[in-house]
N, C-alpha and C. Protein backbone atom coordinates (compact mmCIF):
# COMPACT_ATOMS: atom_id res chain seq x y z
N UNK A 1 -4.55 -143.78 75.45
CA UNK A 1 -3.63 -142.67 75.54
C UNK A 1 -2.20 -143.13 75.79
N UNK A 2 -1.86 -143.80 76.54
CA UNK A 2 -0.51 -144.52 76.49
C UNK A 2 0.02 -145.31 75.54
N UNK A 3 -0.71 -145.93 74.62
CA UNK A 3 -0.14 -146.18 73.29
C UNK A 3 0.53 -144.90 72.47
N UNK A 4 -0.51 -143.83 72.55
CA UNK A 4 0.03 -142.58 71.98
C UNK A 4 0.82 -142.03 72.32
N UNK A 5 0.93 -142.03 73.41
CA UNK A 5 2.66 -141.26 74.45
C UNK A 5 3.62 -142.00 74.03
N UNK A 6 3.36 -143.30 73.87
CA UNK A 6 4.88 -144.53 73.60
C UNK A 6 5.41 -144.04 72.28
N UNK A 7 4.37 -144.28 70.85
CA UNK A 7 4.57 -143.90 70.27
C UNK A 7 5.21 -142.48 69.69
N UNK A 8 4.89 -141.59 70.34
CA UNK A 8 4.66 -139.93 69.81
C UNK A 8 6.27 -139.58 70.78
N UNK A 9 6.66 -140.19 71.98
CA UNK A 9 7.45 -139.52 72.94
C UNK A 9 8.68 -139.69 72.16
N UNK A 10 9.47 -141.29 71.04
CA UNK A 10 10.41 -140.92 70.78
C UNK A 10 10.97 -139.94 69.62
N UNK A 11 9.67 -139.67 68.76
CA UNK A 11 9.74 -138.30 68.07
C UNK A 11 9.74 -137.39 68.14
N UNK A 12 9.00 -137.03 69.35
CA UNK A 12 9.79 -135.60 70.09
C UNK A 12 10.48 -135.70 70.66
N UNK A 13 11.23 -136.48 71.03
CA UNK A 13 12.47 -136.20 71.78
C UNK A 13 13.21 -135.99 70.51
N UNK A 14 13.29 -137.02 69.75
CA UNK A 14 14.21 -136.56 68.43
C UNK A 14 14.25 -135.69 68.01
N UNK A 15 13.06 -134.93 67.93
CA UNK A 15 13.31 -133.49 67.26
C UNK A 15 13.26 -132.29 67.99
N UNK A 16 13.80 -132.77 69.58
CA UNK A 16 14.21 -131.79 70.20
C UNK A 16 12.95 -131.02 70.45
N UNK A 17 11.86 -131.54 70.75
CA UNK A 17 10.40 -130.62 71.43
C UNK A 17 10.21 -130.73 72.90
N UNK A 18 11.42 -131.45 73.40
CA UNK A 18 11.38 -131.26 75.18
C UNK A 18 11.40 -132.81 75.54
N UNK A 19 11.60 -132.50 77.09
CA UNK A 19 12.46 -133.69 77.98
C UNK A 19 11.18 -134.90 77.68
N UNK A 20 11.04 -135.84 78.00
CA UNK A 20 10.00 -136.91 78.13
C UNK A 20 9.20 -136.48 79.80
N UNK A 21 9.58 -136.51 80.60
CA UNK A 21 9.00 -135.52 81.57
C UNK A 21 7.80 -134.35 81.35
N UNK A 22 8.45 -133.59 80.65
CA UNK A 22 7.77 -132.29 79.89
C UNK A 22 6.44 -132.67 79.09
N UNK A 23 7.16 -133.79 78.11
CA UNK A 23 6.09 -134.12 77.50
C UNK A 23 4.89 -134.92 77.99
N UNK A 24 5.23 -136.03 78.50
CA UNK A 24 4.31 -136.46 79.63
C UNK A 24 3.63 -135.85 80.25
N UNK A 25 3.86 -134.75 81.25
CA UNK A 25 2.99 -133.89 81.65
C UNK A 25 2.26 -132.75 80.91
N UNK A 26 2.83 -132.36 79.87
CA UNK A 26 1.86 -131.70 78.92
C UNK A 26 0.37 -132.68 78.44
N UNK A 27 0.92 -133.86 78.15
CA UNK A 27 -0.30 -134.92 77.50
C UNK A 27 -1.23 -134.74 78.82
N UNK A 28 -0.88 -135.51 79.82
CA UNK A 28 -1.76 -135.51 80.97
C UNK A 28 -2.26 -134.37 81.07
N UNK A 29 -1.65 -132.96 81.37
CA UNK A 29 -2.68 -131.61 81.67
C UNK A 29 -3.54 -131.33 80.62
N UNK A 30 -3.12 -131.68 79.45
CA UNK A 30 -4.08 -131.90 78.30
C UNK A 30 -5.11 -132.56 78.20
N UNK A 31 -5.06 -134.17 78.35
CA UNK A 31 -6.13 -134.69 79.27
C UNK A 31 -7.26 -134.30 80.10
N UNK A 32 -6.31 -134.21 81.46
CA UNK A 32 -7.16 -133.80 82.39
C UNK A 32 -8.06 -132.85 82.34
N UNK A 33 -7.95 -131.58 81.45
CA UNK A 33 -8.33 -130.37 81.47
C UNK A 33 -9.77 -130.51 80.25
N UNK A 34 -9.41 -131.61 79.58
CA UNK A 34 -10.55 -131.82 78.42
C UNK A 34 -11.44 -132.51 79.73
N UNK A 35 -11.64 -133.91 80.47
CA UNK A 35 -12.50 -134.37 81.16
C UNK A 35 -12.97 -133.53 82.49
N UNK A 36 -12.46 -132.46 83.19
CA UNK A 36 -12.76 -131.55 83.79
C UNK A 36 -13.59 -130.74 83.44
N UNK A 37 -13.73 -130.04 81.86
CA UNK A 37 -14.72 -129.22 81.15
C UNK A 37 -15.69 -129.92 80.86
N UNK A 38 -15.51 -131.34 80.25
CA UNK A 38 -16.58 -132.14 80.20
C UNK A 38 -17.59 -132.31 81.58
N UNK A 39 -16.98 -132.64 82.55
CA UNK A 39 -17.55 -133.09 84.02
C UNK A 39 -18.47 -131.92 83.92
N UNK A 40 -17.98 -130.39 83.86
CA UNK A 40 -18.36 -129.37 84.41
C UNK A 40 -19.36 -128.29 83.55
N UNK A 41 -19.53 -129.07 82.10
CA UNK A 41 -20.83 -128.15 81.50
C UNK A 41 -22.01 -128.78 81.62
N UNK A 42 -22.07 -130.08 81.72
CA UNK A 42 -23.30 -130.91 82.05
C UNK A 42 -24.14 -130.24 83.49
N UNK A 43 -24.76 -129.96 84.17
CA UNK A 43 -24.97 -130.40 85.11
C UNK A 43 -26.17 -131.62 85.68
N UNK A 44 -26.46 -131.78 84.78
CA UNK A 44 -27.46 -133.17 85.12
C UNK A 44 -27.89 -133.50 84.20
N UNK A 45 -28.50 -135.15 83.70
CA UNK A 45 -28.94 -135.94 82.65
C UNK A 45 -29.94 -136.74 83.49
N UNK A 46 -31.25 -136.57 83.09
CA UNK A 46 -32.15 -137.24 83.81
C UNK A 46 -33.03 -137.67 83.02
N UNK A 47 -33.47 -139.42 82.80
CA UNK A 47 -34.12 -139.93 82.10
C UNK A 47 -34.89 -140.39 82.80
N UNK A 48 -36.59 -140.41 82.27
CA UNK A 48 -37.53 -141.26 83.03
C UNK A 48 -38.55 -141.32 81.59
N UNK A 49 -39.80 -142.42 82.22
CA UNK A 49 -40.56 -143.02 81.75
C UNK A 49 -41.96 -142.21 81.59
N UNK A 50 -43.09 -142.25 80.71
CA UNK A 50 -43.75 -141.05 81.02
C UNK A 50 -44.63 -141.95 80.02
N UNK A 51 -45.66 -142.98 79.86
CA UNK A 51 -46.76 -143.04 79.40
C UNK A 51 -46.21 -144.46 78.33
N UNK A 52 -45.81 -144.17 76.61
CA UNK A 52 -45.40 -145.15 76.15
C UNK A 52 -43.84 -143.95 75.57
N UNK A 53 -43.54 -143.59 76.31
CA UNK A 53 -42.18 -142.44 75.98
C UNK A 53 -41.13 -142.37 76.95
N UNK A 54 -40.12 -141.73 76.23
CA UNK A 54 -39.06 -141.28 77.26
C UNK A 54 -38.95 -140.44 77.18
N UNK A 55 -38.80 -139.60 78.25
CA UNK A 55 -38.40 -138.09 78.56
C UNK A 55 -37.09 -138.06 78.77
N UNK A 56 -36.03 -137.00 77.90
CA UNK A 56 -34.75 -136.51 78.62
C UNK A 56 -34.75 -135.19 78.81
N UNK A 57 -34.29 -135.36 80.18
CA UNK A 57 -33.92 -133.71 80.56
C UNK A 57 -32.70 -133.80 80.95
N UNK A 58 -32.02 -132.60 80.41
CA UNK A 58 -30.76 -132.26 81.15
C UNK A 58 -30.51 -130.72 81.30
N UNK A 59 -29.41 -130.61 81.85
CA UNK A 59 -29.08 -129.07 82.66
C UNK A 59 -27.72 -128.53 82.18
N UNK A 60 -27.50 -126.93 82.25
CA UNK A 60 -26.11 -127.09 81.73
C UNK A 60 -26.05 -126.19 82.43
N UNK A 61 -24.26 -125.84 83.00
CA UNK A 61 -23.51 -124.89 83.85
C UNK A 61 -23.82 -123.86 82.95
N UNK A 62 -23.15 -123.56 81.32
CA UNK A 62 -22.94 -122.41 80.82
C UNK A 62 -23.34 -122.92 79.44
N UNK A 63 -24.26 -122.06 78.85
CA UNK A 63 -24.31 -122.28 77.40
C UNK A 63 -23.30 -121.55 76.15
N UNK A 64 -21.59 -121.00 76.92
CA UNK A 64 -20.95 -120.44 76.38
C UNK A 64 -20.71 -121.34 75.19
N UNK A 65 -20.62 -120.79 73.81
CA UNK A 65 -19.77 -121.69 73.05
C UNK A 65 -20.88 -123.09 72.68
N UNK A 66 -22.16 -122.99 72.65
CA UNK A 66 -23.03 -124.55 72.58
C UNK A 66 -23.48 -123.96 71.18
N UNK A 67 -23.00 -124.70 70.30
CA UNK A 67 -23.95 -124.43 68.65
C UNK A 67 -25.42 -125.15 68.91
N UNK A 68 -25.07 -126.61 69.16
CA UNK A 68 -26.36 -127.42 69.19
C UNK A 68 -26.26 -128.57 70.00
N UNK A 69 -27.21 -129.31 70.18
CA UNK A 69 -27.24 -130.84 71.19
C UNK A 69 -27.51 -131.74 70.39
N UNK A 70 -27.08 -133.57 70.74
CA UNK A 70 -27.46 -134.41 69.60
C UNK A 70 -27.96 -135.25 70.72
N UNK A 71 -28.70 -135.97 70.95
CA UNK A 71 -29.13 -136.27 71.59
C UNK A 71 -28.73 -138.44 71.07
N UNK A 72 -28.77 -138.98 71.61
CA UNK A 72 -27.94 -140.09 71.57
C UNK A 72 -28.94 -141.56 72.11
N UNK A 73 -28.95 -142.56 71.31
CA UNK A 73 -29.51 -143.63 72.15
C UNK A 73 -29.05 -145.04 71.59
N UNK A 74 -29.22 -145.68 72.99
CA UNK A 74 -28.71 -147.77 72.84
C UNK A 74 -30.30 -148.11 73.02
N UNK A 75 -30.29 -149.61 72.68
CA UNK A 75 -30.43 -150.05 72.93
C UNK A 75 -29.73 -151.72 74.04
N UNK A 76 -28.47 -151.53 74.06
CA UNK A 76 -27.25 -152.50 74.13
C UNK A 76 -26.08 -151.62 75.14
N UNK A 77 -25.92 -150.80 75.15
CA UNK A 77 -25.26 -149.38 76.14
C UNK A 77 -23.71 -149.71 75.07
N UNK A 78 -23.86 -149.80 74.02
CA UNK A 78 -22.92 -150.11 73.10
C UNK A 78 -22.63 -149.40 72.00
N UNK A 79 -23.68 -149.42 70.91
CA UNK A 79 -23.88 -148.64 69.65
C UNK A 79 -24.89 -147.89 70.36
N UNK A 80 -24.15 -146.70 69.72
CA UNK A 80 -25.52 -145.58 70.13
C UNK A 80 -25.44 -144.86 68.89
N UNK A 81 -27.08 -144.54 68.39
CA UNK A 81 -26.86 -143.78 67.05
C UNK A 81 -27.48 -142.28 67.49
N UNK A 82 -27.55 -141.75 66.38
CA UNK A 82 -28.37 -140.24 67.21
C UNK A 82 -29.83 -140.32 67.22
N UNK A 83 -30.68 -139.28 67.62
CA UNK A 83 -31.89 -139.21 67.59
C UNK A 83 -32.86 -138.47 67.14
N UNK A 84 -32.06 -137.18 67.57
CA UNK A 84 -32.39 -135.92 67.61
C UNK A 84 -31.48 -134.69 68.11
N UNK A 85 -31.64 -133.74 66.77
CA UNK A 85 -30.62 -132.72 67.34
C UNK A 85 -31.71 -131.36 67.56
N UNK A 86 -30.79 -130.83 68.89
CA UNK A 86 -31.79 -129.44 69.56
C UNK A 86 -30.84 -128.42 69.38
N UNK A 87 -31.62 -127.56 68.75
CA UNK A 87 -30.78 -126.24 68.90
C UNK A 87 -30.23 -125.68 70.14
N UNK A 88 -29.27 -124.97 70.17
CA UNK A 88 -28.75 -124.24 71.00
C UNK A 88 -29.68 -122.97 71.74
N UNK A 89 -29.57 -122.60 72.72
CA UNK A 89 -30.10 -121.27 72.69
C UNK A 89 -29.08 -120.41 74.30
N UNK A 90 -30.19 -119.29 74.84
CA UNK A 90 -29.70 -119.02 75.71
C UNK A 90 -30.36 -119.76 77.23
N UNK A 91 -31.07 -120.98 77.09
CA UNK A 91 -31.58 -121.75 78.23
C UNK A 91 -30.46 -122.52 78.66
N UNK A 92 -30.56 -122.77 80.10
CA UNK A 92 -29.84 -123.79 80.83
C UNK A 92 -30.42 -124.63 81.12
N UNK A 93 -31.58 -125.00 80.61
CA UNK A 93 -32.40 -126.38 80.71
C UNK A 93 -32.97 -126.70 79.46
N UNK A 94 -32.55 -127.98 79.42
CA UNK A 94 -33.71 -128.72 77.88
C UNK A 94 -33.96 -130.07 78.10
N UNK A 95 -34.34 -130.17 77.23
CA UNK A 95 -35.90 -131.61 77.34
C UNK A 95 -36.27 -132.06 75.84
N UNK A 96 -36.22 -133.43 75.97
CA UNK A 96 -36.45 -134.11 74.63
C UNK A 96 -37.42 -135.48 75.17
N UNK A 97 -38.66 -135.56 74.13
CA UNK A 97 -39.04 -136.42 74.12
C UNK A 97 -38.57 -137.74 73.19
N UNK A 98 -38.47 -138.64 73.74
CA UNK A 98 -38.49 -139.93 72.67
C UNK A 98 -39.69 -140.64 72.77
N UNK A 99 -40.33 -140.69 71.55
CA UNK A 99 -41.74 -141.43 71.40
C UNK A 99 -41.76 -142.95 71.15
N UNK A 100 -43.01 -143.31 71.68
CA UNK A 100 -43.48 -144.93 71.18
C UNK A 100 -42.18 -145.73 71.26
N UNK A 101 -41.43 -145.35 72.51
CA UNK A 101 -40.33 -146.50 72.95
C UNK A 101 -40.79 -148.24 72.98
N UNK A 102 -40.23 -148.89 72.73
CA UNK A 102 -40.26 -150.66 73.25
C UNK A 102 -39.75 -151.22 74.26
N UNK A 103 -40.47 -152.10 74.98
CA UNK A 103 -40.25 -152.50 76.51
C UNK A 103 -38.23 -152.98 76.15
N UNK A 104 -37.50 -152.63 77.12
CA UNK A 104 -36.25 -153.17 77.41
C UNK A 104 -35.44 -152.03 78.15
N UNK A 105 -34.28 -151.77 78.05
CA UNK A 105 -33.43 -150.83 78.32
C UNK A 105 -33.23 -150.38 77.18
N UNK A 106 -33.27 -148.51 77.78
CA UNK A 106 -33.08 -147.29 76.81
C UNK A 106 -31.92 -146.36 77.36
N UNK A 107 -30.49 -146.80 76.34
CA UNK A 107 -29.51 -145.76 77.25
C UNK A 107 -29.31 -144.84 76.57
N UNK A 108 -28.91 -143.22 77.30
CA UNK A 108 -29.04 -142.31 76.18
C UNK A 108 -28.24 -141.32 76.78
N UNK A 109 -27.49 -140.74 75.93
CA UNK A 109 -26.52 -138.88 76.69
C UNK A 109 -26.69 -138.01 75.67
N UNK A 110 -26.18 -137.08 76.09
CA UNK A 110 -26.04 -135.44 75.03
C UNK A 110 -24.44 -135.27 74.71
N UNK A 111 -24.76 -134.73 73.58
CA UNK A 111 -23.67 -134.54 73.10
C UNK A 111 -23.70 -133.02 72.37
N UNK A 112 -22.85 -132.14 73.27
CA UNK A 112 -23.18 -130.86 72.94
C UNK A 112 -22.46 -130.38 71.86
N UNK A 113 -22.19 -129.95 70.68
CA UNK A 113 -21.65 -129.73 69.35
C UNK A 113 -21.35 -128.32 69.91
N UNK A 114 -19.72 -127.83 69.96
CA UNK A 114 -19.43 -126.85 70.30
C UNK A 114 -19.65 -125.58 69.14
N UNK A 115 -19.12 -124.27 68.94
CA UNK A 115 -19.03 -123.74 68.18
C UNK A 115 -17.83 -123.76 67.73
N UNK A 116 -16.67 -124.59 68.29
CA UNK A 116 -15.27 -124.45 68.14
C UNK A 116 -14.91 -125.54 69.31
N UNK A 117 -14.24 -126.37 68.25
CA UNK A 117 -13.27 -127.36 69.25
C UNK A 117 -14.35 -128.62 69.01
N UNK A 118 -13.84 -129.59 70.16
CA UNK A 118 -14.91 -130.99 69.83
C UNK A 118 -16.07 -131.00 70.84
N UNK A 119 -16.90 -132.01 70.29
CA UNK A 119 -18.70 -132.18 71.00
C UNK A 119 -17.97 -132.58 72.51
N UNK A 120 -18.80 -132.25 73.61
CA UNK A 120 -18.87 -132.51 75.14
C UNK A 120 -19.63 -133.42 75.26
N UNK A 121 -19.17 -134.75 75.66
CA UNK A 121 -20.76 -135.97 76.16
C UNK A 121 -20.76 -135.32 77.70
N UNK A 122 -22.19 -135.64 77.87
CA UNK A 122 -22.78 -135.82 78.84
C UNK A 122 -22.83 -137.53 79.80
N UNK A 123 -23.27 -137.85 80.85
CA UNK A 123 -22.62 -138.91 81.33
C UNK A 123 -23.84 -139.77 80.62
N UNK A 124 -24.31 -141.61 80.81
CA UNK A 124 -25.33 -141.84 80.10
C UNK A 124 -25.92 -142.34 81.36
N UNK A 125 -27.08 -142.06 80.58
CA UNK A 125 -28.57 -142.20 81.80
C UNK A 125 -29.17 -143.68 81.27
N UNK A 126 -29.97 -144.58 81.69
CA UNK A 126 -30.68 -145.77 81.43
C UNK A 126 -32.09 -145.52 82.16
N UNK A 127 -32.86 -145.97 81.16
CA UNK A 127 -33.97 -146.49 81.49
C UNK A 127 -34.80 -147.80 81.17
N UNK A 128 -35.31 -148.23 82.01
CA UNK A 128 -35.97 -149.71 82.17
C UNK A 128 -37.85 -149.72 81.37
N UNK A 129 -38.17 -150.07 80.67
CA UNK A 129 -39.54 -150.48 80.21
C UNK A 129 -39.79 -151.83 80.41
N UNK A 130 -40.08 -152.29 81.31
CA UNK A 130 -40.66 -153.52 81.40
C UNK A 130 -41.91 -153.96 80.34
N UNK A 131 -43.14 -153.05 80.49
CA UNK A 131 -44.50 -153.48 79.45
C UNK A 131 -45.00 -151.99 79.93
N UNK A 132 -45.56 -152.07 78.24
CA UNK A 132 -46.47 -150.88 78.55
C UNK A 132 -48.42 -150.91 79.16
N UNK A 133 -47.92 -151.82 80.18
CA UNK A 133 -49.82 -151.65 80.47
C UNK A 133 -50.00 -151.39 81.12
C-alpha cells in the first residue's frame, strides 16, 4: 500500500483532488474499514481431523450480501487452490468435508464471494495428519 500512496499522491495533488494529508487519510480509512469488515463477518474457522478427512466448519456474523463460499487449501501455507464452492443461504453456520486427505499439513480459509464488491477471506486454520492408523 505505500508504494501506491507514493505513486498515486503526486497525481492528485496535480490535479488538484486534495492536500496529501487528505489523501493519506482517505487511503488509510479506506483500508482500515475493508480489514475491519473482514475481521467482523467471519466469526470462526475451525479445522479438525475426523477418520481419513478434514472437516471445516466455520461461522458467520451476517449472511448479508454472501452469494457463495470457496473454500481454499495448501498444502505449503503458500499456494492455495480452491476446493469447493458452497452455496450461500440464510444459515450462519457451514461445514465442508475434505475427503481421503494425506498425512502432512492441511491449511485452509473461506472465501466468501460477495454479491457486490470483493470476496472476504476468512483467517487460515492448519491441520496436522501425522498417519492414518
Amino acid at each position: 500500500m505505500p508504494l501506491i500512496k507514493f505513486l498515486l499522491l503526486p497525481i492528485l495533488l496535480f490535479t488538484g483532488f486534495g492536500s496529501a494529508s487528505e489523501i493519506s487519510n482517505s487511503v488509510k480509512s479506506n483500508s482500515e474499514t475493508r480489514i475491519s469488515s473482514s475481521q467482523e463477518i467471519f466469526s470462526y474457522l475451525r479445522c479438525h481431523r475426523q477418520a481419513k478427512n478434514i472437516v471445516i466448519n466455520w461461522g458467520m456474523t451476517s449472511i448479508a450480501g454472501v452469494n457463495h463460499f470457496v473454500v481454499y487449501h495448501s498444502e505449503d501455507n503458500d499456494f492455495f487452490a480452491p476446493i469447493a464452492e458452497i452455496p450461500g443461504g440464510a444459515d450462519l453456520k457451514y461445514s465442508f468435508k475434505h475427503e481421503s486427505v494425506f498425512p502432512g499439513y492441511h491449511y485452509y480459509y473461506i472465501a466468501a464471494v460477495m454479491n457486490v464488491g470483493p470476496a472476504v477471506n476468512s483467517v487460515v486454520d492448519v491441520v496436522r495428519i501425522v498417519s492414518h492408523g
